[in-house]
Protein backbone atom coordinates (compact mmCIF):
# COMPACT_ATOMS: atom_id res chain seq x y z
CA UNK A 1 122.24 141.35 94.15
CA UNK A 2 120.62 138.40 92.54
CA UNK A 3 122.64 136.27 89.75
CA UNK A 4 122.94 137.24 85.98
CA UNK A 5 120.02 135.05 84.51
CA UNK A 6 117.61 135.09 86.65
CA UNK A 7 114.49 137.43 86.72
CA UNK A 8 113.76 139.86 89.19
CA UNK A 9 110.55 139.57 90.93
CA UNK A 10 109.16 136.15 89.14
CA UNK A 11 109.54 132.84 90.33
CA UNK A 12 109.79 128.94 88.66
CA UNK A 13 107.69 126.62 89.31
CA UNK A 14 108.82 123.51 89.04
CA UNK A 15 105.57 121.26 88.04
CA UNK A 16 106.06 117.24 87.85
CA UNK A 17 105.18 115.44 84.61
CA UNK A 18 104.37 111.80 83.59
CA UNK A 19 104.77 111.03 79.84
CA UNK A 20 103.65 107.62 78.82
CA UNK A 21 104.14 106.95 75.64
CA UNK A 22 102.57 104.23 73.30
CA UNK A 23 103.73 102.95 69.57
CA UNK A 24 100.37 101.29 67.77
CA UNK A 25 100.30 99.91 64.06
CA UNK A 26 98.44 102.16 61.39
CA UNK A 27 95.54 99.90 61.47
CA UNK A 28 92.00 100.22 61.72
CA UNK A 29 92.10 97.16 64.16
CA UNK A 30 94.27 99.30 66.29
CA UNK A 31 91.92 101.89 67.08
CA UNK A 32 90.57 100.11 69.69
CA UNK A 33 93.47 99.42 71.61
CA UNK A 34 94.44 103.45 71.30
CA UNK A 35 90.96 104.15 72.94
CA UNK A 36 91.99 102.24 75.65
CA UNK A 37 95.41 103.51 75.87
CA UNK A 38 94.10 107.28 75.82
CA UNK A 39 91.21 106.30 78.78
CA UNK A 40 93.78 104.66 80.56
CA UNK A 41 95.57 107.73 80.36
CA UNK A 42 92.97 109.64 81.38
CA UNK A 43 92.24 107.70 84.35
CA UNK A 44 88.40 108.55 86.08
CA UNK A 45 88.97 112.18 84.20
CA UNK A 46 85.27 112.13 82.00
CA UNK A 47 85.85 113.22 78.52
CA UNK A 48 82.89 115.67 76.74
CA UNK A 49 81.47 114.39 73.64
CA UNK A 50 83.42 117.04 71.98
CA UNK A 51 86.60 115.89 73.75
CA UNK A 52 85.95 112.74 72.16
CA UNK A 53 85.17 113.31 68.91
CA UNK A 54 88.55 115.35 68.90
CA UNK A 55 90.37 112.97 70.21
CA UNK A 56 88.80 110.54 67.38
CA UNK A 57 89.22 112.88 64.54
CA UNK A 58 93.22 113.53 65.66
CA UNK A 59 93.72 109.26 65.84
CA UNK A 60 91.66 109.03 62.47
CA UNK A 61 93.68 111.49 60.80
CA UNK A 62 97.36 110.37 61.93
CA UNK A 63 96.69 106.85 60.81
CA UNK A 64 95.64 107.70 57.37
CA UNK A 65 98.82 109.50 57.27
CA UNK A 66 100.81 106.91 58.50
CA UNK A 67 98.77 104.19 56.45
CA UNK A 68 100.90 101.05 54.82
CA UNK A 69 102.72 97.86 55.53
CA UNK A 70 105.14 99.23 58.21
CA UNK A 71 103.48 102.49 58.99
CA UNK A 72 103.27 102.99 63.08
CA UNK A 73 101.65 105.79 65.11
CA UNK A 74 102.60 107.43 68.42
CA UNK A 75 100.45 108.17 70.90
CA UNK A 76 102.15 110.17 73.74
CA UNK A 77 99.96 110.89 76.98
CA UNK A 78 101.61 114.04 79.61
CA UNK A 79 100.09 114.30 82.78
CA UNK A 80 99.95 117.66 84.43
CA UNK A 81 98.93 118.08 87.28
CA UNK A 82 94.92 119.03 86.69
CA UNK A 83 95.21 118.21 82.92
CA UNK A 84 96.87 115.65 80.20
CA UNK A 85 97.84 116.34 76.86
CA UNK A 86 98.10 114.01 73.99
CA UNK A 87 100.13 114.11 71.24
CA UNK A 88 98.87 111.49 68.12
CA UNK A 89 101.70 111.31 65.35
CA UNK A 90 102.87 108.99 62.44
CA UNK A 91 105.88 107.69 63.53
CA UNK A 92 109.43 105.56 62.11
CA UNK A 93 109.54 103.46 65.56
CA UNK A 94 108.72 100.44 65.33
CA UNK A 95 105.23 98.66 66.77
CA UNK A 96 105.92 95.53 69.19
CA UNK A 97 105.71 92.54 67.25
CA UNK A 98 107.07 90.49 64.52
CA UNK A 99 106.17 92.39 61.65
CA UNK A 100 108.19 95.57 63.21
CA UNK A 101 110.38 97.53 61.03
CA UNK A 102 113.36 99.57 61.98
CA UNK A 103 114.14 103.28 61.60
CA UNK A 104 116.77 104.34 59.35
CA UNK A 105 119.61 104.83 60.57
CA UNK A 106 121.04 108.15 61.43
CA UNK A 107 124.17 110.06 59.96
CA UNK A 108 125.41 110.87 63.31
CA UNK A 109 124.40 111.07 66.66
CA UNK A 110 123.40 114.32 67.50
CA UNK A 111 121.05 113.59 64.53
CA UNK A 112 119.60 110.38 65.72
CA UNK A 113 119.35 111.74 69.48
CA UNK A 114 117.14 115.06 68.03
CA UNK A 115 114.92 112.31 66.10
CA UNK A 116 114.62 110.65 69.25
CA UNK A 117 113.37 113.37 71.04
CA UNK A 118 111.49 114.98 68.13
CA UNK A 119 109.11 111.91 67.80
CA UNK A 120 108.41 111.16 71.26
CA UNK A 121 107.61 115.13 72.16
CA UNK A 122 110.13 115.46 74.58
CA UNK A 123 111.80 118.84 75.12
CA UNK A 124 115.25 119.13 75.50
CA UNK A 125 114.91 119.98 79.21
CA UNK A 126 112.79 116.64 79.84
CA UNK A 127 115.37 114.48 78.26
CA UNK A 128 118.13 116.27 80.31
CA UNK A 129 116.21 115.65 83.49
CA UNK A 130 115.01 111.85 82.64
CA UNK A 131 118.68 110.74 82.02
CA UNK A 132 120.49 112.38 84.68
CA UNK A 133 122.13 115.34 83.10
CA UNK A 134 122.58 119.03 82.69
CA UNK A 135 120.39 120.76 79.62
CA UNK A 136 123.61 122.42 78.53
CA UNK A 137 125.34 118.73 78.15
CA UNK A 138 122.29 117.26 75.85
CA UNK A 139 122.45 120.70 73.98
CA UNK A 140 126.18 119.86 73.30
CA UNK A 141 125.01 116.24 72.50
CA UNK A 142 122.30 117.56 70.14
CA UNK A 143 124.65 119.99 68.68
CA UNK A 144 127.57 117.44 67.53
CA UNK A 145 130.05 119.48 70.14
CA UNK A 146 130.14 116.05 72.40
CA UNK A 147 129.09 112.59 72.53
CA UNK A 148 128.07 111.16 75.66
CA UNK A 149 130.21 108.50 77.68
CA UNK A 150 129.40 104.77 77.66
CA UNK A 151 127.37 105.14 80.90
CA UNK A 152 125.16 107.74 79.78
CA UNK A 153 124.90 106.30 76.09
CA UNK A 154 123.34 103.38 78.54
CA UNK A 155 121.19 105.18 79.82
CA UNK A 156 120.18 106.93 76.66
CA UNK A 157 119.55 103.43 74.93
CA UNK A 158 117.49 102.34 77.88
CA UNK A 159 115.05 105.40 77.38
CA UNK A 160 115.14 105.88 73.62
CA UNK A 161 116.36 102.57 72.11
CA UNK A 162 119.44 101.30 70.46
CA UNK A 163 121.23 104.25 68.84
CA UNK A 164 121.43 103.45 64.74
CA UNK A 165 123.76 104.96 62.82
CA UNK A 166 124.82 104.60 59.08
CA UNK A 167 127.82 102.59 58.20
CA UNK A 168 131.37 104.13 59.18
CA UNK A 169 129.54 106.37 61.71
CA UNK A 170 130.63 105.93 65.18
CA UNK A 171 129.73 107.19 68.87
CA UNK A 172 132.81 107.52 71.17
């Protein structure tokens, strides 16, 4: 008799991933630096000339939409095994650098853990599995039921950056 959850007759397969991801000002002088980032990426994988102009179009368009004095793009690279993906997006992190500017702080912490996640393209399951604990206990996290312990909040700020929260908020 097989366990309540689990489908008859198919299996899992488990399939490793490698995110890199990349924060770039909304610059035109930036542009070349993505190229390199998304080649890099890439490694000896040959891109079409379609591929390319895709790719060019997508990095074109997200930094006209995240165009301005502190706008930053976010260029996140998943390697499969036989393909990569790449996700281009405006983003509120901030670019390495002096001129960086800092996210807004979040009302609590579930909220500021879902942005986290949200912007970077991670699913909940990745997140669970990159710091060390059960989906079910980030879905608590991410639903305000719990707040994580010092040790994994540690771990959390060492993947995602220092947790902001507005004034009078606090993370126990």
């Amino acid at each position: 008799m097989e366990s309540a959850g689990r489908s008859q007759g198919k299996s899992i397969e488990v399939v490793a991933v490698e995110i890199v991801t990349k924060i770039f000002p909304a610059r035109p002088s930036a542009v070349p630096r993505i190229r390199e980032f998304v080649r890099h990426c890439l490694g000896d994988a040959p891109l079409a000339d379609a591929e390319d102009r895709e790719i060019g179009n997508t990095i074109l368009h997200a930094l006209l939409t995240a165009a301005g004095p502190s706008g930053v793009l976010e260029v996140s690279c998943r390697k499969y095994p036989g393909r990569v993906e790449f996700d281009v997006l405006p983003s509120r992190a901030r670019p390495d650098g002096p001129a960086a500017t800092r996210p807004e702080p979040a009302a609590s912490f579930a909220d500021w853990l879902a942005e986290a996640l949200r912007s970077r393209g991670i699913s909940k399951e990745t997140a669970a599995e990159q710091l060390d604990v059960s989906a079910k206990t980030l879905t608590r996290w991410l639903g305000g039921q719990t707040e994580p312990r010092l040790r994994d909040l540690r771990r959390i700020e060492d993947r995602f950056g220092d947790v902001r929260l507005r004034r009078g908020t606090e993370v126990s």
